[in-house]
Protein backbone atom coordinates (compact mmCIF):
# COMPACT_ATOMS: atom_id res chain seq x y z
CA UNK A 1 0.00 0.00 0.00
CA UNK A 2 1.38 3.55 -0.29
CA UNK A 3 0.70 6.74 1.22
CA UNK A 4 1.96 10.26 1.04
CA UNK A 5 2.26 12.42 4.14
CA UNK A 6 2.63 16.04 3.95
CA UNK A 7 4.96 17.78 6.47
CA UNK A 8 4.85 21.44 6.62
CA UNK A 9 7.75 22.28 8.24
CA UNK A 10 8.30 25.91 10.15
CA UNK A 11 11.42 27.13 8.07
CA UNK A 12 13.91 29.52 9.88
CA UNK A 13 11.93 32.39 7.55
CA UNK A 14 8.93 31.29 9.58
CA UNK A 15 7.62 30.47 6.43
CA UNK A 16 5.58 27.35 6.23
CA UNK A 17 6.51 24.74 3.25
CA UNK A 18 4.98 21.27 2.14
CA UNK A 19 6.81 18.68 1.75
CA UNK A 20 5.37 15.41 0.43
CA UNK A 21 7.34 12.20 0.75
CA UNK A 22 5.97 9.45 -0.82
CA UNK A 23 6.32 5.72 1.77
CA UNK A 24 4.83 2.47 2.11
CA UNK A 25 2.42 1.86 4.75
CA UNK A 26 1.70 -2.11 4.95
CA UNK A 27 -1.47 -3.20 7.01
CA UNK A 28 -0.39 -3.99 10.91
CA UNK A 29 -2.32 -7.62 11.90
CA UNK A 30 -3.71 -7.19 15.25
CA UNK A 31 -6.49 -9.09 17.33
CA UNK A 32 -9.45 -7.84 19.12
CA UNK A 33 -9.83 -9.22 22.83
CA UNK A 34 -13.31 -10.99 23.06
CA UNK A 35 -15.95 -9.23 26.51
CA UNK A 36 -12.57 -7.70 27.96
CA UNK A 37 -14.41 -5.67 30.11
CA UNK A 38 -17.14 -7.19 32.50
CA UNK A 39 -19.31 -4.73 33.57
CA UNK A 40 -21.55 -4.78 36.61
CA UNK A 41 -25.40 -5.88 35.86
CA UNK A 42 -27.60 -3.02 34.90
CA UNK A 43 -24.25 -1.11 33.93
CA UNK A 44 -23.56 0.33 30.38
CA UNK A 45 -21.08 2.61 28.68
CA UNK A 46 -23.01 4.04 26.07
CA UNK A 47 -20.87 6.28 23.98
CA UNK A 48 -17.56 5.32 24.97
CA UNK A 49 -15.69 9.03 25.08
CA UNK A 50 -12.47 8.21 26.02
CA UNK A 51 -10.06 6.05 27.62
CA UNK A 52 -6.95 5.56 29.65
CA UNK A 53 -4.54 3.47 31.13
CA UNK A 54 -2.42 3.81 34.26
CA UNK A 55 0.61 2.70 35.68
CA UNK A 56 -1.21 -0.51 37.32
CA UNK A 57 -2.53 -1.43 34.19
CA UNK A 58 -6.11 -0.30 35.29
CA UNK A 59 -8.18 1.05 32.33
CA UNK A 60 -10.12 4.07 32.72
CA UNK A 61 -14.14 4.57 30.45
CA UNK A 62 -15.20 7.82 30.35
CA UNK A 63 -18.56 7.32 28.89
CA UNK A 64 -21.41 9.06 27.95
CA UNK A 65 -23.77 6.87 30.39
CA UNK A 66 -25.94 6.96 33.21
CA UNK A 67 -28.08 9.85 31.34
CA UNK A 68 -30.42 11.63 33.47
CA UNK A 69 -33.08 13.95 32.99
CA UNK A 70 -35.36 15.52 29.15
CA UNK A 71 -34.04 13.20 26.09
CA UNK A 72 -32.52 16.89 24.59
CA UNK A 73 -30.03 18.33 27.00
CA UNK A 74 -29.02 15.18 29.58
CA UNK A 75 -26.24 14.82 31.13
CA UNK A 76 -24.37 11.93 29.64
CA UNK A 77 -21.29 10.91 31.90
CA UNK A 78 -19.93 8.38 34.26
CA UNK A 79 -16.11 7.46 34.70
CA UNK A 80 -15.18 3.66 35.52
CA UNK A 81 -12.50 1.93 36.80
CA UNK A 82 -11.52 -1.49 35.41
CA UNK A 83 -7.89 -3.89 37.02
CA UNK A 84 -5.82 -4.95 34.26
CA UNK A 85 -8.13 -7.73 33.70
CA UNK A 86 -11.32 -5.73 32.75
CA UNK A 87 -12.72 -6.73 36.14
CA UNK A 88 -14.93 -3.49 37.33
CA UNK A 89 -13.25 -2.07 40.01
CA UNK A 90 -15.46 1.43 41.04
CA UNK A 91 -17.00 4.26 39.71
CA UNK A 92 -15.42 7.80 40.45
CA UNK A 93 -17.55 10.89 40.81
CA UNK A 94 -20.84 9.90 40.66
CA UNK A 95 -23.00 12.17 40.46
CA UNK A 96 -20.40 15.11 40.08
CA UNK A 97 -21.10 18.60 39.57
CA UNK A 98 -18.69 18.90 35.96
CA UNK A 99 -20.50 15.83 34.71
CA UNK A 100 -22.43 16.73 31.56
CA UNK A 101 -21.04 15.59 28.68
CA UNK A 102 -17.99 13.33 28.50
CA UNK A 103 -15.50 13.65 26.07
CA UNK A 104 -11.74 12.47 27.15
CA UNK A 105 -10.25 10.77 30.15
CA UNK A 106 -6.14 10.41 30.66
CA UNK A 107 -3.93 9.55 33.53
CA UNK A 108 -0.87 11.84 34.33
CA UNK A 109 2.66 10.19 35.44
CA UNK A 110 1.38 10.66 39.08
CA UNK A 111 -1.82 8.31 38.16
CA UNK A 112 -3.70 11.11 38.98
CA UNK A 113 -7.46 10.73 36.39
CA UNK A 114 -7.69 13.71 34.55
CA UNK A 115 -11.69 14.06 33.18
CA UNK A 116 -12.61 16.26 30.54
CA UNK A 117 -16.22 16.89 29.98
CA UNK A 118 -16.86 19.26 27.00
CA UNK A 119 -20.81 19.92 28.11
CA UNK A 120 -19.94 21.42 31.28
CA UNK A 121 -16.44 23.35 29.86
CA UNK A 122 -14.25 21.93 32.38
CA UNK A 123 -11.22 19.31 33.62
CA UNK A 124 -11.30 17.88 36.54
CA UNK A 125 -8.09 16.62 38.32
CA UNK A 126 -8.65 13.52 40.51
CA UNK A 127 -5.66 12.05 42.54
CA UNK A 128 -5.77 8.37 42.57
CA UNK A 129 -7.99 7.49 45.51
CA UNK A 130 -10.51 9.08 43.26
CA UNK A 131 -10.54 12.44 45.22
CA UNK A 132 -10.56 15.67 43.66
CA UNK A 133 -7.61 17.76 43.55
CA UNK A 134 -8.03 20.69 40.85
CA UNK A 135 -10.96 22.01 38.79
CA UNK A 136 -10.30 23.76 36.04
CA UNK A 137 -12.91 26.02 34.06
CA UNK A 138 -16.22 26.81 35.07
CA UNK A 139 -20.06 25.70 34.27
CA UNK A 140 -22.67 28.05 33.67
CA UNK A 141 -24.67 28.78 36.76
CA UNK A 142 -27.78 26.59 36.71
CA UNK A 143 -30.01 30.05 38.09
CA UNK A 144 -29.12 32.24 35.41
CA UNK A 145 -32.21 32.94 33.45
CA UNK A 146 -29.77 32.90 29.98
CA UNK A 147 -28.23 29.70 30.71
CA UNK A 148 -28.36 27.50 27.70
CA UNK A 149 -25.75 25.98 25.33
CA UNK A 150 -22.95 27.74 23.40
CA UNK A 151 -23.58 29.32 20.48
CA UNK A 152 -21.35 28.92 17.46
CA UNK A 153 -21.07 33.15 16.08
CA UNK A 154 -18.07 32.80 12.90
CA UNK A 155 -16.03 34.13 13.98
CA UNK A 156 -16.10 32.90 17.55
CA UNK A 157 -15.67 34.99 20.62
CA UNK A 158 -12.57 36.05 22.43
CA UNK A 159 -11.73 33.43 24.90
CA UNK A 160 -11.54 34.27 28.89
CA UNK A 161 -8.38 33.38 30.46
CA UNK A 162 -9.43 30.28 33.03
CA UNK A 163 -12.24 29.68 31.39
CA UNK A 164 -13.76 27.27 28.23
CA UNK A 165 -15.97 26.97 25.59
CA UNK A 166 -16.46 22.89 24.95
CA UNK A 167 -12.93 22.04 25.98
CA UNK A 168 -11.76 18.60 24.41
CA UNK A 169 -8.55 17.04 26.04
CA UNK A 170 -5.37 17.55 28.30
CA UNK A 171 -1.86 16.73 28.53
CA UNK A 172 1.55 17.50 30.40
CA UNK A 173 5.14 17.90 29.55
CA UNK A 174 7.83 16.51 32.04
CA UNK A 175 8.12 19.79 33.70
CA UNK A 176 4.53 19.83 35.08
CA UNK A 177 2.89 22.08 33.00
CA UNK A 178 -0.45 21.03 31.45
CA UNK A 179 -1.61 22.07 28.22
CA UNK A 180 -5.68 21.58 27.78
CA UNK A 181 -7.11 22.17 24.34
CA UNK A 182 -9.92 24.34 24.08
CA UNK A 183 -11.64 23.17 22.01
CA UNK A 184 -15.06 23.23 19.51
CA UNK A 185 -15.24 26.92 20.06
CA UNK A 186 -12.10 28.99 21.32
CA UNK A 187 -9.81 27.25 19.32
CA UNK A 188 -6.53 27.48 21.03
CA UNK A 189 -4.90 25.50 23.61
CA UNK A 190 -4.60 26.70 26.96
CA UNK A 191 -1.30 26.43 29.56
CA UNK A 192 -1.16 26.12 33.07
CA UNK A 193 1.83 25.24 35.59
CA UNK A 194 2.11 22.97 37.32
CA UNK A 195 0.25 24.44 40.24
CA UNK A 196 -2.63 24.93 38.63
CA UNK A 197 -2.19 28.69 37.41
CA UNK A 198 -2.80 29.96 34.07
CA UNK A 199 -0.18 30.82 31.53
CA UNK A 200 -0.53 31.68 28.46
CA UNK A 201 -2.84 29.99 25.23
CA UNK A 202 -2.11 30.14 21.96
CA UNK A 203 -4.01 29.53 18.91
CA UNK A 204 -7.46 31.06 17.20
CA UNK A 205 -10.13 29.64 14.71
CA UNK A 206 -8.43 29.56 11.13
CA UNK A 207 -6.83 27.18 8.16
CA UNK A 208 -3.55 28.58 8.34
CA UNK A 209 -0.76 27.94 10.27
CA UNK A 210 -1.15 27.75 14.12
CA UNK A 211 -4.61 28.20 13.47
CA UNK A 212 -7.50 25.71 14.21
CA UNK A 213 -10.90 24.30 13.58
CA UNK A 214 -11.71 22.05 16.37
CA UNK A 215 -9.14 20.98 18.43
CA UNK A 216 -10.12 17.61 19.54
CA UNK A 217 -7.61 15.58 20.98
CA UNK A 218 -3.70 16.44 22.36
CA UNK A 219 -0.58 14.84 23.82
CA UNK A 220 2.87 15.47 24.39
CA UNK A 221 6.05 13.76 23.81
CA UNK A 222 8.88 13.28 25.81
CA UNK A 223 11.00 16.28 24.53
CA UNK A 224 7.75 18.44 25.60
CA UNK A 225 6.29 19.25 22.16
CA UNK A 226 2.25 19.15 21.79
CA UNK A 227 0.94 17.68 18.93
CA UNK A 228 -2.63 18.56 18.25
CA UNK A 229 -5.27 16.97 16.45
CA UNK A 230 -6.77 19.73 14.56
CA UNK A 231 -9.54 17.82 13.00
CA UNK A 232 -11.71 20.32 11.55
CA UNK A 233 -8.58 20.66 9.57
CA UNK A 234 -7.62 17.14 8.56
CA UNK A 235 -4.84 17.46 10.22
CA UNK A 236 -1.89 17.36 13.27
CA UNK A 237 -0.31 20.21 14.18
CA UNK A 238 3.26 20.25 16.17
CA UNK A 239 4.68 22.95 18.95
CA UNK A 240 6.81 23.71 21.37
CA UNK A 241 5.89 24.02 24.68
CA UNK A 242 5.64 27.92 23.99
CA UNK A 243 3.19 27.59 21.28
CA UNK A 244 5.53 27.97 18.36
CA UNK A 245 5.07 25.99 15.50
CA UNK A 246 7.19 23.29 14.39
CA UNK A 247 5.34 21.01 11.60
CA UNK A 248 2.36 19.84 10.56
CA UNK A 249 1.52 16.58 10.06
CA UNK A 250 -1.51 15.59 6.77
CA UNK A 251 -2.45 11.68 6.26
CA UNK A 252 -2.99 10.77 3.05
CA UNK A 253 -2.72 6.66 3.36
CA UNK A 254 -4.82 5.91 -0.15
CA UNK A 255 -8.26 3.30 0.49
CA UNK A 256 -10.40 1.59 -1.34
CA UNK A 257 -13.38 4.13 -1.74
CA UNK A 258 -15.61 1.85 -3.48
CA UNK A 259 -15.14 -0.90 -0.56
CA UNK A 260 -15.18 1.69 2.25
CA UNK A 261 -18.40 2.64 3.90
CA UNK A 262 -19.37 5.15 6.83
CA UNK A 263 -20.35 4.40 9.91
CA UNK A 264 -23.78 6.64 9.94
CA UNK A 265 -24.57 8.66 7.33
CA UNK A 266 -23.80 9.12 3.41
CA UNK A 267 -20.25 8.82 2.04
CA UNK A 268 -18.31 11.56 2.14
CA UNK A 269 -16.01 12.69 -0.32
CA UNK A 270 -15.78 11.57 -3.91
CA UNK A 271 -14.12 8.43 -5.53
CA UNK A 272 -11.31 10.77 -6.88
CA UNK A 273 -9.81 11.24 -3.13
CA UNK A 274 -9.43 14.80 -3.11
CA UNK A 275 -9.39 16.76 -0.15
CA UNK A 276 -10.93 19.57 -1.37
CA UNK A 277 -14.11 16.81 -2.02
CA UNK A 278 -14.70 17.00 1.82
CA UNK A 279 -15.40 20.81 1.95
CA UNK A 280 -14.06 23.45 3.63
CA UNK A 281 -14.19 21.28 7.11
CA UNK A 282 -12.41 18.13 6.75
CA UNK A 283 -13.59 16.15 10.04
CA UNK A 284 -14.43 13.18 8.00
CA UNK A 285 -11.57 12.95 5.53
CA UNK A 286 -9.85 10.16 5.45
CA UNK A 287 -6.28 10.45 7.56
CA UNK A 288 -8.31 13.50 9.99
CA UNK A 289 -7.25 13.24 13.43
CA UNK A 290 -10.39 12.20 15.82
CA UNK A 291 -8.09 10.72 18.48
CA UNK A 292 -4.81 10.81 19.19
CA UNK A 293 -1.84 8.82 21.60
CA UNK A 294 1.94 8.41 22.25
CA UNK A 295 3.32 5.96 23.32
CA UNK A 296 6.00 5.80 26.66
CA UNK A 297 9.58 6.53 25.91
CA UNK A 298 12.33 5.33 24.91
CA UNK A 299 10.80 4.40 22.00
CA UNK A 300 7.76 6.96 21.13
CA UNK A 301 5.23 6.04 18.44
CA UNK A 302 2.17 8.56 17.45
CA UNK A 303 -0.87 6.79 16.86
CA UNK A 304 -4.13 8.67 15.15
CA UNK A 305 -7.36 7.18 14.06
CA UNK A 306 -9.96 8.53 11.64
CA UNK A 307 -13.81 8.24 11.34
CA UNK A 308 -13.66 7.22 7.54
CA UNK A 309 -12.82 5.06 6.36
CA UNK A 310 -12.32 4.08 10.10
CA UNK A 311 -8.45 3.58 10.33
CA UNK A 312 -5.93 3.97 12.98
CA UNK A 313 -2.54 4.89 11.72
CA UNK A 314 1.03 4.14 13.46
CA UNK A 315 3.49 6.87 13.25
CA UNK A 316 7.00 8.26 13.52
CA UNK A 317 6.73 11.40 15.59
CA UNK A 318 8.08 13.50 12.31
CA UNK A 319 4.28 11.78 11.11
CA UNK A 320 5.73 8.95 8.60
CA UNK A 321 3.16 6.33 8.74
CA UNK A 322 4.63 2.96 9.77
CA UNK A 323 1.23 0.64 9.26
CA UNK A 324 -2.18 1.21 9.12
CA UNK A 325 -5.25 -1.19 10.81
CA UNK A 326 -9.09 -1.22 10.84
CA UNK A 327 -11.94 -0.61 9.04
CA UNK A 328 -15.83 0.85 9.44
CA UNK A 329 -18.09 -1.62 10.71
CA UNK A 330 -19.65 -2.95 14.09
CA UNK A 331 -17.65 -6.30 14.77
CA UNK A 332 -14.69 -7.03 16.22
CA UNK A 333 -11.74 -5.59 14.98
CA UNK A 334 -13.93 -2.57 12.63
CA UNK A 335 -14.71 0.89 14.36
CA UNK A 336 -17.00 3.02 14.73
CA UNK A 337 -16.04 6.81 15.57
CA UNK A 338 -13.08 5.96 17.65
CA UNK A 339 -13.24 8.97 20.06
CA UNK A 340 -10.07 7.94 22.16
CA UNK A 341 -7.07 5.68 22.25
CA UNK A 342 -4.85 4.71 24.81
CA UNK A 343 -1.35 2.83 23.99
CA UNK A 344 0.34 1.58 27.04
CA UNK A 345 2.57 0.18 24.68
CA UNK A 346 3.59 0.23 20.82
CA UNK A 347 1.93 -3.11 20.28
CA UNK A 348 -1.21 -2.89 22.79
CA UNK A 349 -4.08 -0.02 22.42
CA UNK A 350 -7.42 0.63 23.99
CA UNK A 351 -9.84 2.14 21.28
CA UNK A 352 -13.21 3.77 22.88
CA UNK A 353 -16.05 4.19 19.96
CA UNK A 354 -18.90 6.42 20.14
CA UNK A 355 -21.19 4.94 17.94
CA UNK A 356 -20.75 1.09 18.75
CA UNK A 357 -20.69 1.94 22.73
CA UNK A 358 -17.59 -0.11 23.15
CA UNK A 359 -14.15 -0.42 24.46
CA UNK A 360 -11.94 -2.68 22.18
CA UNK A 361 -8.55 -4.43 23.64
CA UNK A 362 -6.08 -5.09 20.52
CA UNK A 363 -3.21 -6.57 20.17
CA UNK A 364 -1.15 -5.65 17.48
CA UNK A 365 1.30 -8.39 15.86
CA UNK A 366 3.86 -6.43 13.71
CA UNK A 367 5.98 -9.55 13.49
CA UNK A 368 3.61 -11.14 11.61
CA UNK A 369 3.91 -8.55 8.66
C-alpha cells in the first residue's frame, strides 16, 4: 500500500513549506480481545468518550452513560475503573457537579485521572484514591435565566483566560505544566503550571498555520512538544511548549473508496480522493485526526485514528506512517467513531467508539507482517 504524508515544516523564515514524501504503509495484523471488560449488571457505557490506562494497568471509560433527565439536554457521563483484567473495580464521581457531557479521560505520570467533559467546559483533576484535587474552568450557573448551550457566532468569541468553551482534552510535559485544548469553540490551547495557574494559550479559529478548527484531541512527547489533532482541519499540528510551530503533520494513506463505507450517514467525499471533495471542514476525511496517543519513551510512536474510512494509523513522531489497521463496521476488529485511544505500549491499544458503545482491547502483531 502507499501513502503520502505532507509535512509542513516551520522554516527559519517562519515560512511554512509542504513537503510530500511518498512511503509504504503495509497493514499492521492485530487481534481484538473478546468481553474484555465485564461490567456490573444493569451497567452500560453508552458512547464510549475516552479512555486511559495507568501505571497498574487499570483502564479508565469515560462514557457518555448513566443519562439523566429531558431526552434533549441530559447529562451523559460516568467514569469507571476497570484492574488490568477488565474486572470493574469502582466508579469515580458519581453524580459530580462537571458531569455533563464526557468527552476524554487520561492519567498523568502521578496516576492522577484527569476528566474532561466538554458539556460542562471543564477538567477535573482527581488524585488516585478518586478524590478531587483541581478544577479547572467553570459551568454556567444553573439560576441564570440565559443559561443554555454555546452558540457557534463565525467568527467565535474572544476566549476568557481560566475559562472554556467545549474544551476537548489535556496533557503535560515533564516539567509539570499542562496544556488543555480548548476546544469546539475557542480554538486554542490553553497552559497552566504545574500548580494549577494559568499561563498563556495560543491559537485562534483559522486554516492557516497555528490556526484551528476544532481541536479535539492532544498529547505530548517526551521532549515536551504538543501535537494537536486539529480535526476540523484534517490534520496534526506540532509545537513547542511555547506555542511555536514546528510542523504539521496531513495523512494521506490511499483506500479503497468503493469498498469503504461510513459508519452513519452518506459517504463523504468523492471516488477521486481529493481533499478539497470534503469541503471546507475536513472532520471526515480520510487520515483527519479524531483521536490521538503516544506511546512511553524510549521508543515513542504517534498513533491517530480517523472516522472514515475508520483507520488507525502508526506513526514516527516526524508523522511517517509505519502501518495502518481497521476498518468501518460494528464487529470485532472494525470501528466506529473511535473517540479515544490509549497505547500503554507500541503493540497494545485501547480504542473507545462512540457509535458502537464499546471499548476494544487489541493486540497488534507487527511480526507477523
Amino acid at each position: 500500500m502507499r501513502q503520502i504524508a505532507f509535512a509542513l515544516i516551520l522554516a527559519s523564515t517562519a515560512a511554512v513549506a509542504q513537503q510530500p514524501t511518498p512511503e509504504t504503509a503495509p497493514s499492521i495484523p492485530y487481534d481484538s480481545v473478546p468481553d474484555f471488560f465485564k461490567l456490573p449488571p444493569d451497567t452500560f457505557f453508552g458512547e464510549a468518550a475516552g479512555v486511559a490506562v495507568n501505571s497498574k494497568g487499570h483502564v479508565f471509560v469515560f462514557s457518555r452513560g448513566g443519562t439523566s433527565g429531558p431526552a434533549y439536554g441530559a447529562a451523559a457521563a460516568q467514569l469507571l475503573e476497570f484492574d488490568a483484567d477488565g474486572r470493574f473495580l469502582r466508579e469515580i464521581g458519581r453524580n459530580l457537579y462537571a458531569w455533563s457531557f464526557a468527552h476524554a479521560v487520561r492519567i498523568d505520570k502521578d496516576d492522577n485521572i484527569w476528566a474532561v467533559d466538554k458539556g460542562s467546559d471543564m477538567v477535573i483533576k482527581f488524585n488516585p484514591e478518586g478524590r478531587v484535587t483541581m478544577v479547572f474552568g467553570r459551568k454556567k450557573e444553573a439560576s441564570d435565566e440565559a443559561d443554555e448551550p454555546w452558540k457557534h457566532p463565525s467568527p467565535p468569541a474572544a476566549p476568557v483566560e481560566g475559562m472554556f468553551r467545549q474544551v476537548t482534552d489535556v496533557t503535560w510535559d515533564g516539567s509539570g505544566n499542562t496544556y488543555i485544548s480548548d476546544g469546539y469553540i475557542n480554538s486554542r490551547v490553553a497552559k497552566y503550571d504545574p500548580d494549577g495557574n494559568w499561563i498563556k494559550s495560543w491559537g485562534e479559529f483559522g486554516t492557516g498555520p497555528g490556526q484551528f478548527r476544532v481541536l479535539h484531541s492532544i498529547q505530548a512527547d517526551a521532549e515536551g512538544n504538543i501535537y494537536v489533532g486539529d480535526r476540523g482541519n484534517g490534520r496534526i499540528q506540532v509545537f513547542d511548549g511555547q506555542g511555536n510551530l514546528i510542523r504539521i503533520i496531513q495523512i494521506g494513506v490511499p483506500f479503497d473508496y468503493a469498498r469503504a463505507h461510513p459508519a452513519i450517514g452518506p459517504k463523504p467525499g468523492a471516488p477521486d480522493g481529493s481533499l478539497a471533495s470534503y469541503g471546507a471542514a475536513l472532520t471526515m476525511a480520510p487520515g483527519a485526526p479524531w483521536a490521538l496517543c503516544i506511546t512511553p519513551p524510549p521508543h515513542q510512536v504517534l498513533y491517530s485514528s480517523d472516522a472514515f474510512p475508520g483507520r488507525i494509523y502508526k506513526m514516527t513522531l516526524d508523522g511517517k506512517v509505519l502501518g495502518v489497521l481497521g476498518e468501518t463496521g460494528k464487529k470485532l476488529k472494525q470501528f466506529g467513531w473511535i473517540h479515544e485511544i490509549a497505547c500503554p505500549s507500541e503493540n497494545e491499544l485501547y480504542v473507545a467508539e462512540l457509535l458502537n458503545w464499546r471499548v476494544q482491547k487489541l493486540i497488534l502483531h507487527p511480526e507477523r507482517q
